[in-house]
N, C-alpha and C. Protein backbone atom coordinates (compact mmCIF):
# COMPACT_ATOMS: atom_id res chain seq x y z
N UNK A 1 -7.36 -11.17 -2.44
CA UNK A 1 -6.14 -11.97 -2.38
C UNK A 1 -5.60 -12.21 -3.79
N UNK A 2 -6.31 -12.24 -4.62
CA UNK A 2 -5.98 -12.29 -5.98
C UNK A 2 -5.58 -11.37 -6.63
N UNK A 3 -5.90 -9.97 -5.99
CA UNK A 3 -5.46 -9.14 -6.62
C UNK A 3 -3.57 -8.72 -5.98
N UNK A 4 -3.53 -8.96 -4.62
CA UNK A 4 -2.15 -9.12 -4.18
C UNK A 4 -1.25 -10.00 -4.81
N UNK A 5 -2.13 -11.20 -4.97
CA UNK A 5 -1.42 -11.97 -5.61
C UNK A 5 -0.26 -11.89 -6.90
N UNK A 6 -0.82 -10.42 -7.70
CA UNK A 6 -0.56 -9.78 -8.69
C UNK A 6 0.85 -8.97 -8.56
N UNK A 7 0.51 -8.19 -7.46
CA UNK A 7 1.28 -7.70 -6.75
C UNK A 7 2.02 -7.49 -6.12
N UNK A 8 2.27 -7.96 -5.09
CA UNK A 8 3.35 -8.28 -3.92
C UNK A 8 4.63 -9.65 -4.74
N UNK A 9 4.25 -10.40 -5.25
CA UNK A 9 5.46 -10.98 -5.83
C UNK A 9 6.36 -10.09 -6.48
N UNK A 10 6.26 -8.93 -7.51
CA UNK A 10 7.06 -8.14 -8.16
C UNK A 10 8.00 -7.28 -6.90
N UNK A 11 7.97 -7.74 -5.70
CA UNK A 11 9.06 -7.09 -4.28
C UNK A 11 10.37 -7.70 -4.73
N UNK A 12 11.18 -7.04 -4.90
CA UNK A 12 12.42 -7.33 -5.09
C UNK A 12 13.43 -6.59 -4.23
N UNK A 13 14.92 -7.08 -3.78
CA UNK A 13 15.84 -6.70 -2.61
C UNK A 13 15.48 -6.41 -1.78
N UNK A 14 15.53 -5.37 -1.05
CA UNK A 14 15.48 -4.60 0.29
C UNK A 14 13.55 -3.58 0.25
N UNK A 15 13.33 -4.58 0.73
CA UNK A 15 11.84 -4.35 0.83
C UNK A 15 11.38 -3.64 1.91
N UNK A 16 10.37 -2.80 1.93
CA UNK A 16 9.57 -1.85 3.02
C UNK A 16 8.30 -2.56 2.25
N UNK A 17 7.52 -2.82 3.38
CA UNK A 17 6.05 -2.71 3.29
C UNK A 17 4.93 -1.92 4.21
N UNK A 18 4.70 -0.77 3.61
CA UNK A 18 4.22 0.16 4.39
C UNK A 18 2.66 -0.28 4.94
N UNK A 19 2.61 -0.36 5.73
CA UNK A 19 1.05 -0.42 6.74
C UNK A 19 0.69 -2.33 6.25
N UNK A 20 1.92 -2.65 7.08
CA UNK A 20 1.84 -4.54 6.82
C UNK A 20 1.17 -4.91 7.73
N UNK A 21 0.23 -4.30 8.63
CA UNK A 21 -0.76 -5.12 9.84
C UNK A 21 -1.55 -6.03 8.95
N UNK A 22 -0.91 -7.13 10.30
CA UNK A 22 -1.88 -8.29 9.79
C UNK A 22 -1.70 -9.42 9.14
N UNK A 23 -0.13 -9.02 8.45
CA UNK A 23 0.87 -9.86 7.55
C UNK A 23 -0.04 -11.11 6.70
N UNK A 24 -1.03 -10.49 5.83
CA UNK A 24 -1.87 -11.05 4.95
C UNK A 24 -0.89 -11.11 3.80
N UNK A 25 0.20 -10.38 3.68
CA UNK A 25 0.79 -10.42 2.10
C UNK A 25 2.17 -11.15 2.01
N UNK A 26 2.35 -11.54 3.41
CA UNK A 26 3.44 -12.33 3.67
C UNK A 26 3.40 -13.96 2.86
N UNK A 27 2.33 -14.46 2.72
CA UNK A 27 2.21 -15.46 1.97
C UNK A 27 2.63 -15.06 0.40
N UNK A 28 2.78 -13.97 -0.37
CA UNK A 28 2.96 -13.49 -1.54
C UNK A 28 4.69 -12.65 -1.60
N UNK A 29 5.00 -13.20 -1.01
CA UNK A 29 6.32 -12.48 -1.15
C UNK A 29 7.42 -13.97 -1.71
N UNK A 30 8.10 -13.47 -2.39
CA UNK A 30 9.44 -14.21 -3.19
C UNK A 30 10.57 -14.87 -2.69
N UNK A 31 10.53 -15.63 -1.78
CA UNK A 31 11.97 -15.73 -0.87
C UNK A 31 13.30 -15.22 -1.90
N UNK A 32 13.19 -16.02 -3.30
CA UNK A 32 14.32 -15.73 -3.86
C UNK A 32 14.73 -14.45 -4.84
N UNK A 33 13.88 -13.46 -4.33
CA UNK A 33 14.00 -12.07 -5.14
C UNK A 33 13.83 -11.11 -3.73
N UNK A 34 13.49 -11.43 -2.88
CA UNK A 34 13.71 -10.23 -1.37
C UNK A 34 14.68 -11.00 -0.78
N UNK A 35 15.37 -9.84 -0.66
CA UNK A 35 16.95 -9.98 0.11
C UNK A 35 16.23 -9.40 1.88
N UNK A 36 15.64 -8.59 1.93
CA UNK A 36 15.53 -8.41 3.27
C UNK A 36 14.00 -7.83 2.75
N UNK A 37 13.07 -7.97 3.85
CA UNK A 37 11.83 -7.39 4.28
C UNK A 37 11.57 -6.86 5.73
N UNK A 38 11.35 -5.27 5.65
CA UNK A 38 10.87 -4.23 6.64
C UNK A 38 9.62 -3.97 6.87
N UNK A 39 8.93 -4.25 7.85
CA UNK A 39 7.48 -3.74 7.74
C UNK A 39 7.24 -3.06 8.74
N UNK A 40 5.80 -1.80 8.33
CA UNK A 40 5.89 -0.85 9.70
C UNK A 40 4.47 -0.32 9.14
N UNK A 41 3.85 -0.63 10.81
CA UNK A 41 2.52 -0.28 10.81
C UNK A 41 2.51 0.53 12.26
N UNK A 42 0.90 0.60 12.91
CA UNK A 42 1.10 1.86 13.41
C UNK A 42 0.02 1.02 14.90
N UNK A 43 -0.39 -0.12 14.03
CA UNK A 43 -1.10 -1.04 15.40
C UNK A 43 -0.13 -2.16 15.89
N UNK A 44 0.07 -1.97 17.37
CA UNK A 44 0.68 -3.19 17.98
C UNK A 44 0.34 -4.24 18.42
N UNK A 45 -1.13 -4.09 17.74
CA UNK A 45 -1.58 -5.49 17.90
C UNK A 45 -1.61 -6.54 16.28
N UNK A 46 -1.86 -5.64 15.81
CA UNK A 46 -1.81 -5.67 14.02
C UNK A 46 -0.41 -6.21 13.67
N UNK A 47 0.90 -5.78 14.43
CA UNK A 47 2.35 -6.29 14.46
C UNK A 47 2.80 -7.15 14.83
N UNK A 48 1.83 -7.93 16.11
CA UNK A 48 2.12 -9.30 16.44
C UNK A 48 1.46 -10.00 15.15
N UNK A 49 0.70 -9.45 15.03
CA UNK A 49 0.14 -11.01 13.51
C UNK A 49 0.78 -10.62 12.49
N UNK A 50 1.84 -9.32 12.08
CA UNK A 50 2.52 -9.61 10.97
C UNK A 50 3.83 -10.41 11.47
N UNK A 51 4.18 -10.07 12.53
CA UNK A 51 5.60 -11.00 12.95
C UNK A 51 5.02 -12.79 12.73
N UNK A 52 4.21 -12.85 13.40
CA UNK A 52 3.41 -14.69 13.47
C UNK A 52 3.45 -14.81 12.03
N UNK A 53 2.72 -14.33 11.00
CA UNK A 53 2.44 -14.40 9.38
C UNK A 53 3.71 -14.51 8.91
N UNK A 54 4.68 -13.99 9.36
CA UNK A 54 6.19 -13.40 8.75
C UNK A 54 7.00 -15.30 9.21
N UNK A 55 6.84 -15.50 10.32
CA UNK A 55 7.35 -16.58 10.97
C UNK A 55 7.24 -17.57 10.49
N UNK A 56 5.76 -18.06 10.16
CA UNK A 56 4.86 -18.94 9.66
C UNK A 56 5.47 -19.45 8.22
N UNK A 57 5.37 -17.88 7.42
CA UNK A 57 5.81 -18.52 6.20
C UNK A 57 7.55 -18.36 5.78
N UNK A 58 8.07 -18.55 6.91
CA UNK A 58 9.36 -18.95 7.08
C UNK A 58 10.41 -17.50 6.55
N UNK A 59 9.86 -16.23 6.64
CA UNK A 59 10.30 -14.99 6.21
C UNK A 59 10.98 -14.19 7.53
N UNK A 60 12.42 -13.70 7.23
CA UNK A 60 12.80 -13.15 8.34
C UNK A 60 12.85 -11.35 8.48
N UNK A 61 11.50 -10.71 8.87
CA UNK A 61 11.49 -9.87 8.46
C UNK A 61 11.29 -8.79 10.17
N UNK A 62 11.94 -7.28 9.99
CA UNK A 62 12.01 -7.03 10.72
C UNK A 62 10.63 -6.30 10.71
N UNK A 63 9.97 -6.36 11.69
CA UNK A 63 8.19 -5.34 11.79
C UNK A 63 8.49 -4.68 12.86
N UNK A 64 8.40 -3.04 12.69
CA UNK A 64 8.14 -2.31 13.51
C UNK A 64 7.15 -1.64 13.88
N UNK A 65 6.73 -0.58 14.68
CA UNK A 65 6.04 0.66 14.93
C UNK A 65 6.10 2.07 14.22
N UNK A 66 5.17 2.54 13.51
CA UNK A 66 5.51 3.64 12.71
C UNK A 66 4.21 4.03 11.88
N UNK A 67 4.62 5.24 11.46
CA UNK A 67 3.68 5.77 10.54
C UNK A 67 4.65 6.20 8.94
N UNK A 68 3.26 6.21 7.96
CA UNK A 68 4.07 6.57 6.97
C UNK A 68 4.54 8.21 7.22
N UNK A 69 3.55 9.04 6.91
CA UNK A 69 4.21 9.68 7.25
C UNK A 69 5.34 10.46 7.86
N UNK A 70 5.73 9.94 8.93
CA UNK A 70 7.35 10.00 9.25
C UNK A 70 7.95 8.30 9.34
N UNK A 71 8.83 8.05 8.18
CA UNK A 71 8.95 6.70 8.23
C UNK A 71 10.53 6.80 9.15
N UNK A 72 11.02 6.13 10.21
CA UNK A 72 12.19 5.64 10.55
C UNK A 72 13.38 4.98 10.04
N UNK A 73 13.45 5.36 8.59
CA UNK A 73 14.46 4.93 7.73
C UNK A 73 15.36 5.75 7.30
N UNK A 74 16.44 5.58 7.40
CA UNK A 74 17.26 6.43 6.38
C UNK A 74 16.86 6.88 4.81
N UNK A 75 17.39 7.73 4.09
CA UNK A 75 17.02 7.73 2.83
C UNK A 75 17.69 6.77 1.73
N UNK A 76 17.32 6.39 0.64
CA UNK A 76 17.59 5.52 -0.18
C UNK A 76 17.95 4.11 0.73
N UNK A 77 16.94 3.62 1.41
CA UNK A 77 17.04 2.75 2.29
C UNK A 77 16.79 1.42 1.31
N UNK A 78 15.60 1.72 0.71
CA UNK A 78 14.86 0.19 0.42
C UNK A 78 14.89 0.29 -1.31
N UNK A 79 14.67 -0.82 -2.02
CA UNK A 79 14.70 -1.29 -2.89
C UNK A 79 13.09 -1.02 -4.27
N UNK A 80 12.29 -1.10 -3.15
CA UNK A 80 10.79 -1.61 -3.39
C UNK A 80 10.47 -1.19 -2.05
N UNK A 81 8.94 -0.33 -1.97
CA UNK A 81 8.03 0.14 -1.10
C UNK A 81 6.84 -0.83 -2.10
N UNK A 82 6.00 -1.52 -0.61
CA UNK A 82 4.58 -2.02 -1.18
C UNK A 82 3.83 -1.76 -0.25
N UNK A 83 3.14 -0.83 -0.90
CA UNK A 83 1.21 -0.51 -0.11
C UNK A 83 0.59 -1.19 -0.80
N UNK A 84 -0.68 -2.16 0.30
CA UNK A 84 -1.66 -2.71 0.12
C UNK A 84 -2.69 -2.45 0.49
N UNK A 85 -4.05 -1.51 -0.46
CA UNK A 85 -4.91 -0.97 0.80
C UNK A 85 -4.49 -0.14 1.80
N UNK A 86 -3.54 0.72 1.43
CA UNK A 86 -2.77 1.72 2.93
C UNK A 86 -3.45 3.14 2.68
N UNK A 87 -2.76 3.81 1.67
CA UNK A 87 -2.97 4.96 1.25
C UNK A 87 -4.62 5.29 1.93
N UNK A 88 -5.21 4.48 1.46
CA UNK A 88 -6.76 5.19 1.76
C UNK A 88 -6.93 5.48 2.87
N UNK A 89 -5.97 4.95 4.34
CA UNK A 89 -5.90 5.33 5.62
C UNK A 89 -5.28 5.89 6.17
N UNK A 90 -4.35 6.92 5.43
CA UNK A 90 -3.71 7.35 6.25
C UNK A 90 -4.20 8.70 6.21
N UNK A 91 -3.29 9.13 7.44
CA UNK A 91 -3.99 10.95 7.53
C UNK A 91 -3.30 11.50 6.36
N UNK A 92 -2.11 11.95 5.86
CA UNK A 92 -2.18 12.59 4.54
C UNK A 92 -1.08 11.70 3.73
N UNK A 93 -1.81 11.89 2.37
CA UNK A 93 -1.04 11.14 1.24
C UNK A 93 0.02 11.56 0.79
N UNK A 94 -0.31 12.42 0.64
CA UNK A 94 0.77 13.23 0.09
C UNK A 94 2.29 13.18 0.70
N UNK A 95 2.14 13.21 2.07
CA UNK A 95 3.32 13.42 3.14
C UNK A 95 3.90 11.93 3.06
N UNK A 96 3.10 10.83 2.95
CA UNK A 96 3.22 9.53 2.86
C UNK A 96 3.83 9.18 1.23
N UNK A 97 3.65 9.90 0.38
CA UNK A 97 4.20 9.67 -0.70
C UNK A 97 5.75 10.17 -0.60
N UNK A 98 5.48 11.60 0.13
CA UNK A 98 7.05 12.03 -0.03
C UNK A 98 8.04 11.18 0.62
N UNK A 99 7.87 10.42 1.74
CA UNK A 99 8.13 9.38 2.61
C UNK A 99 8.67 8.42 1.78
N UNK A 100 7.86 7.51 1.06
CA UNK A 100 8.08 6.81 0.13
C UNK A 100 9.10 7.13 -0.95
N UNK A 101 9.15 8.20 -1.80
CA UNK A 101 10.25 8.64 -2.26
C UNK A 101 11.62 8.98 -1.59
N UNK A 102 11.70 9.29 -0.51
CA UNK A 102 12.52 9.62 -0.06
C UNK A 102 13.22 8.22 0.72
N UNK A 103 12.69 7.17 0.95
CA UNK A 103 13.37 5.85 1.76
C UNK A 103 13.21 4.92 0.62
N UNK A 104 13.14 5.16 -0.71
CA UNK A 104 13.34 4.56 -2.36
C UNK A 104 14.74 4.88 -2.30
N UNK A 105 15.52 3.99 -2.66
CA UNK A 105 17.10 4.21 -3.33
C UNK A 105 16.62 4.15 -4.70
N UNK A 106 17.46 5.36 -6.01
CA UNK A 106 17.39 5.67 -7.16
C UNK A 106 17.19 4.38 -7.98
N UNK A 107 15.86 4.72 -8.83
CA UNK A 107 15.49 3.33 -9.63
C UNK A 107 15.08 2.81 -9.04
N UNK A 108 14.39 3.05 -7.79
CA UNK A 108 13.51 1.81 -6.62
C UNK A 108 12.05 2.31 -7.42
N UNK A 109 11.29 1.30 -7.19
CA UNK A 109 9.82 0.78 -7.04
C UNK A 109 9.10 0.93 -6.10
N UNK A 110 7.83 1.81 -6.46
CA UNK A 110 6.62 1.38 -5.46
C UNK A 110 5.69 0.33 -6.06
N UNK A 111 5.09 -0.53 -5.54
CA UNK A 111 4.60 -1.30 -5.68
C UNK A 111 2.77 -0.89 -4.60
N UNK A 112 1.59 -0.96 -5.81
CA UNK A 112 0.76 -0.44 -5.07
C UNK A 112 -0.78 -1.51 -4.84
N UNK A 113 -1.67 -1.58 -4.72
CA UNK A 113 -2.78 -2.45 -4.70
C UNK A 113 -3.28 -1.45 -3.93
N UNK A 114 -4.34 0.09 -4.48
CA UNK A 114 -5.07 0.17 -3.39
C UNK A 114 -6.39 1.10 -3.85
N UNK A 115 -7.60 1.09 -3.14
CA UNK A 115 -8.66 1.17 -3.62
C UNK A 115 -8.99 2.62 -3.20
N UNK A 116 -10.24 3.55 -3.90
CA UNK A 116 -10.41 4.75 -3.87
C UNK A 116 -11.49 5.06 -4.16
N UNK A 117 -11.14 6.45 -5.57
CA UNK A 117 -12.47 6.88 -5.79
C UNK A 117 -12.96 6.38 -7.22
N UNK A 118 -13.92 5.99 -7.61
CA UNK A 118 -14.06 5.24 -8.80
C UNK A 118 -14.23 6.36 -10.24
N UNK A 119 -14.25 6.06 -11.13
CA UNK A 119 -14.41 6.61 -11.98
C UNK A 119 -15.60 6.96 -12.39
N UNK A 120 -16.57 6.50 -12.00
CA UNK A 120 -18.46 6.09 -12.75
C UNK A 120 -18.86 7.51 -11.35
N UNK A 121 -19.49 8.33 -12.57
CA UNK A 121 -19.96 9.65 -11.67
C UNK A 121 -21.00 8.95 -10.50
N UNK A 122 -21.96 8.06 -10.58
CA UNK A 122 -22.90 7.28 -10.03
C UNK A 122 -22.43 6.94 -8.77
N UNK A 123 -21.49 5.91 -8.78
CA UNK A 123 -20.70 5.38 -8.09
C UNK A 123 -19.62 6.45 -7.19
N UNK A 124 -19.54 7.26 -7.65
CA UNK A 124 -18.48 8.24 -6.99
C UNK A 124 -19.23 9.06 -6.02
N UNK A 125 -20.25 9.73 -6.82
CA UNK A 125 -21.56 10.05 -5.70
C UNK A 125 -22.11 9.37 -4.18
N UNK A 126 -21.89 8.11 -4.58
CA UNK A 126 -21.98 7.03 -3.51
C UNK A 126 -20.94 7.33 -2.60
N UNK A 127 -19.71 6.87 -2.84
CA UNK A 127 -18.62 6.96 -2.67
C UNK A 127 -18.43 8.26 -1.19
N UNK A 128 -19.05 9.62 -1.69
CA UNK A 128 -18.83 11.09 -1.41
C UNK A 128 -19.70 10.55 -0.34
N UNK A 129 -20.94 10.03 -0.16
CA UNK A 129 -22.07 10.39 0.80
C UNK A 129 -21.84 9.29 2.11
N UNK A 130 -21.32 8.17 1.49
CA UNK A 130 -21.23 7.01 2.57
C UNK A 130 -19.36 7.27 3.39
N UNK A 131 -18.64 7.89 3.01
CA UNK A 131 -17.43 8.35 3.21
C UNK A 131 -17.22 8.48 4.51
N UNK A 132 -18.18 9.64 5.35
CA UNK A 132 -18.13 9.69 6.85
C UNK A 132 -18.60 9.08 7.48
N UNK A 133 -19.24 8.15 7.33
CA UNK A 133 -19.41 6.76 8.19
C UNK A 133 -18.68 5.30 8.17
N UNK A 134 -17.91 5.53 6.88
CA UNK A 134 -17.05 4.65 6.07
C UNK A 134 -16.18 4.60 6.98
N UNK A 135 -15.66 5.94 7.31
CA UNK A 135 -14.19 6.57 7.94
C UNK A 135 -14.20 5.72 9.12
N UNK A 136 -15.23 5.70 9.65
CA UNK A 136 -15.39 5.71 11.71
C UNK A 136 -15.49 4.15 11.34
N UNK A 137 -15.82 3.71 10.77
CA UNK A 137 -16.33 1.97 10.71
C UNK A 137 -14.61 1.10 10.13
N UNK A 138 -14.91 1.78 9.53
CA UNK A 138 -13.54 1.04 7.91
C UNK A 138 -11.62 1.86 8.13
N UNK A 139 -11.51 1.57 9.75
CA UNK A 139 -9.99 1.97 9.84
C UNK A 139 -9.70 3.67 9.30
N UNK A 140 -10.10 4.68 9.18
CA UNK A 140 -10.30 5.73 8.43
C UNK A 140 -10.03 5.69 6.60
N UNK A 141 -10.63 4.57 6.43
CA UNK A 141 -10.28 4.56 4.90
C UNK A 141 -11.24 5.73 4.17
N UNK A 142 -10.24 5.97 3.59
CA UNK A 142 -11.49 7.14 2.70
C UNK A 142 -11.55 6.64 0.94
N UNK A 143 -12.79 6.66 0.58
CA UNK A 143 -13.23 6.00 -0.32
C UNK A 143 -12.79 6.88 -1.82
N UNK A 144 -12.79 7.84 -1.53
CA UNK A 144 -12.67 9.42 -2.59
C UNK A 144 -11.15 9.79 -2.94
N UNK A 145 -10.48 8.92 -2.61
CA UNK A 145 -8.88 9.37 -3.28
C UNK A 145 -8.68 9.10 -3.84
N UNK A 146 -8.12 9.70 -5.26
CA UNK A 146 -7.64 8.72 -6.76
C UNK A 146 -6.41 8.63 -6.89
N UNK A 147 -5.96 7.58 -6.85
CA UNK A 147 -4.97 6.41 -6.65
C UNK A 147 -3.75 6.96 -7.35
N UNK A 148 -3.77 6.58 -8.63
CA UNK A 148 -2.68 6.83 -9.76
C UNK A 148 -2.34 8.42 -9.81
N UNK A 149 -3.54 9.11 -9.68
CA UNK A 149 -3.40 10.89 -9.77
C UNK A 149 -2.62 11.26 -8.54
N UNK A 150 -2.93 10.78 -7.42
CA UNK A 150 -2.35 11.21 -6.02
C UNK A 150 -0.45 10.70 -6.22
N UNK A 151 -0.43 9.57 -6.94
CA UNK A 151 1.12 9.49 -7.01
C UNK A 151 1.88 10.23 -8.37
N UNK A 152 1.17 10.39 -9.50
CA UNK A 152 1.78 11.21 -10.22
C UNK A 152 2.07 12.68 -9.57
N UNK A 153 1.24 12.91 -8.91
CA UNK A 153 1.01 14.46 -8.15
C UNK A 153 2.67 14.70 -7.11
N UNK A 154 2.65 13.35 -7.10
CA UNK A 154 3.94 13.43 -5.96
C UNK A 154 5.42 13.15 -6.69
N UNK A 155 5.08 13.35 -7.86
CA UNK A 155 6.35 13.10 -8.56
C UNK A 155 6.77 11.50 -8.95
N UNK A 156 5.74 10.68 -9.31
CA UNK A 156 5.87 9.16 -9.88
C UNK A 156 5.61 9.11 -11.06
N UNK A 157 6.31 8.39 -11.80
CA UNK A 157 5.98 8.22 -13.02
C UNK A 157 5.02 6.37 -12.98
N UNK A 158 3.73 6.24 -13.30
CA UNK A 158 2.70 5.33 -12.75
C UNK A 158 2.74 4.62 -14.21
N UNK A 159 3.13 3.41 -13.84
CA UNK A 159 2.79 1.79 -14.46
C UNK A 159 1.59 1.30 -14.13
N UNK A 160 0.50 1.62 -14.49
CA UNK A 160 -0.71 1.01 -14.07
C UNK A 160 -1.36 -0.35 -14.92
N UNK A 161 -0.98 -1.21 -13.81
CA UNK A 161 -1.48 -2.79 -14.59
C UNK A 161 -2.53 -3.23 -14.34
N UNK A 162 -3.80 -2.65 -13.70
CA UNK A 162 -4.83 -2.66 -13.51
C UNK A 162 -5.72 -1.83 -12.63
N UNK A 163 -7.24 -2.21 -13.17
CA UNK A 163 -8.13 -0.67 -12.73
C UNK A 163 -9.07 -2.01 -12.61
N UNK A 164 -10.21 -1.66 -11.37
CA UNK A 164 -11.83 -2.26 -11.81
C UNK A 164 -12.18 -2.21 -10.48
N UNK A 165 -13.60 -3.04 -10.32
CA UNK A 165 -14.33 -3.60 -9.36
C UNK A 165 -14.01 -4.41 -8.62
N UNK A 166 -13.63 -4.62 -7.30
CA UNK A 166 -13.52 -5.92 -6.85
C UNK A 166 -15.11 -6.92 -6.93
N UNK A 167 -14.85 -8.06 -7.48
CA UNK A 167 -16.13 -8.62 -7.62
C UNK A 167 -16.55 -9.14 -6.14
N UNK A 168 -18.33 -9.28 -6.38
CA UNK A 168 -18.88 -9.63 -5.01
C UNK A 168 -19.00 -8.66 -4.27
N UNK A 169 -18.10 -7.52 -4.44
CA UNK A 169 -17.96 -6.07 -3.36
C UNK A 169 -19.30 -5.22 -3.79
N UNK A 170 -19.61 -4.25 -2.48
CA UNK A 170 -20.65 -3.06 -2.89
C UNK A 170 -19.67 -2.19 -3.38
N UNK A 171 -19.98 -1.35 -4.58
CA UNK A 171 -18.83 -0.73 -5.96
C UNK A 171 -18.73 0.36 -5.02
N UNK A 172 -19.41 0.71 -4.31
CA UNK A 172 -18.36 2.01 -3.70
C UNK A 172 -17.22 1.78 -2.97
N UNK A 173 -17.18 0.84 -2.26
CA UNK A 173 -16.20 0.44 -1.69
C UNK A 173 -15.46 -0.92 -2.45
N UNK A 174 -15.52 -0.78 -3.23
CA UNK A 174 -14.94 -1.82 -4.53
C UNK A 174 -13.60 -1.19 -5.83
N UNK A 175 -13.96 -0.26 -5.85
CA UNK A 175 -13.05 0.22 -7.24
C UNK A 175 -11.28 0.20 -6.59
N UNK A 176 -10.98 -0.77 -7.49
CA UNK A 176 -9.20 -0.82 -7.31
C UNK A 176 -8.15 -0.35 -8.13
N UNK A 177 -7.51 0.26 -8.15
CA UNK A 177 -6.08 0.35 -8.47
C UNK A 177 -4.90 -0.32 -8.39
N UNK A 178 -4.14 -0.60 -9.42
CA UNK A 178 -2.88 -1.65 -8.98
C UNK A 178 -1.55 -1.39 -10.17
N UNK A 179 -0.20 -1.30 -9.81
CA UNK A 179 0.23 -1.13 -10.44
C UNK A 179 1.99 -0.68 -9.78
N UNK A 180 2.63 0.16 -10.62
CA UNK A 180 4.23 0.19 -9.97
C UNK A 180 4.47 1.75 -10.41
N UNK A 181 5.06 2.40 -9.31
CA UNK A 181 5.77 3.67 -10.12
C UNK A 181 6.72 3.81 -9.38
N UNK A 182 7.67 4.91 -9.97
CA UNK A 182 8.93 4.95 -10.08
C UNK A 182 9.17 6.50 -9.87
N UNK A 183 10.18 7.36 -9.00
CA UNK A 183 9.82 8.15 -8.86
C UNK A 183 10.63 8.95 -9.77
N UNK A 184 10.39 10.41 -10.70
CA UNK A 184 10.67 10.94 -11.64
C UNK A 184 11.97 12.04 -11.18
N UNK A 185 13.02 12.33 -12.16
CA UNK A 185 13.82 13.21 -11.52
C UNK A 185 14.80 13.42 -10.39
């Protein structure tokens, strides 16, 4: 929560929040810097508690049904895209990045918080072996994707405002990424 905390306030105008089940980040959003908030996840049960979360903290936001990968937006739709913890679940990143660029209006922001493959060969090893049981248990998160590389790869230019451990966590399933990019060209 602290590390969202970091995060999700820098949402500014016309907001998408990709894979918002659960509306945990709805408490971290700006009333007076989001002009509108979109959210779209892919559980409909996960969508009633972001609508309730959305309600609660007095935010009028529209939550739909969807995947990143094919997002239901026009292009240059939103202002700011924020993944929290998403990327590591979805079936491909890549397709989900192009997504993201493409429903960014020019000079829009991604906004990211999300965890992967760590840097410490030790730890990454871990990471590789506990992965397929990770998958079936942990929403298909996969532990082995590197964060900042997977969005430069897609054409972002990456603001990275922080890297580490979540503390208290077992480090394989601990190492975070956080930060903003912007897409290049």
């Amino acid at each position: 929560m602290k590390l969202r905390s970091k995060v999700v306030p820098l949402a500014a105008g016309e907001v998408l929040e990709l894979g918002c089940g659960g509306g945990i980040n709805m408490e971290f959003y700006d009333p007076a810097r989001v002009t509108r908030l979109t959210g779209i996840d892919p559980s409909p049960k996960l969508l009633e508690m972001t609508r309730a979360a959305a309600a609660a903290c007095g935010i009028d936001a529209r939550i739909e049904g969807g995947v990143g990968e094919m997002m239901p937006f026009a292009d240059a739709s939103f202002d700011t895209v924020v993944t929290t913890f998403t990327l590591c679940s979805v079936q491909d990143p890549a397709a989900v990045l192009a997504e993201i660029r493409r429903v960014l209006r020019p000079g829009g922001t991604a906004l990211f918080l999300e965890h992967g493959r760590a840097p410490d060969t030790d730890v990454a090893r871990w990471q590789r072996r506990i992965e397929p049981l990770w998958k079936r248990i942990g929403g298909n998160c996969h532990l082995t994707r590197p964060v900042c590389d997977t969005y430069r790869a897609a054409g972002f230019a990456v603001d990275r405002m922080g890297t580490g451990y979540m503390p208290k966590s077992p480090k394989p399933m601990a190492w975070v990424e956080y930060g903003t990019a912007r897409a290049e060209g």
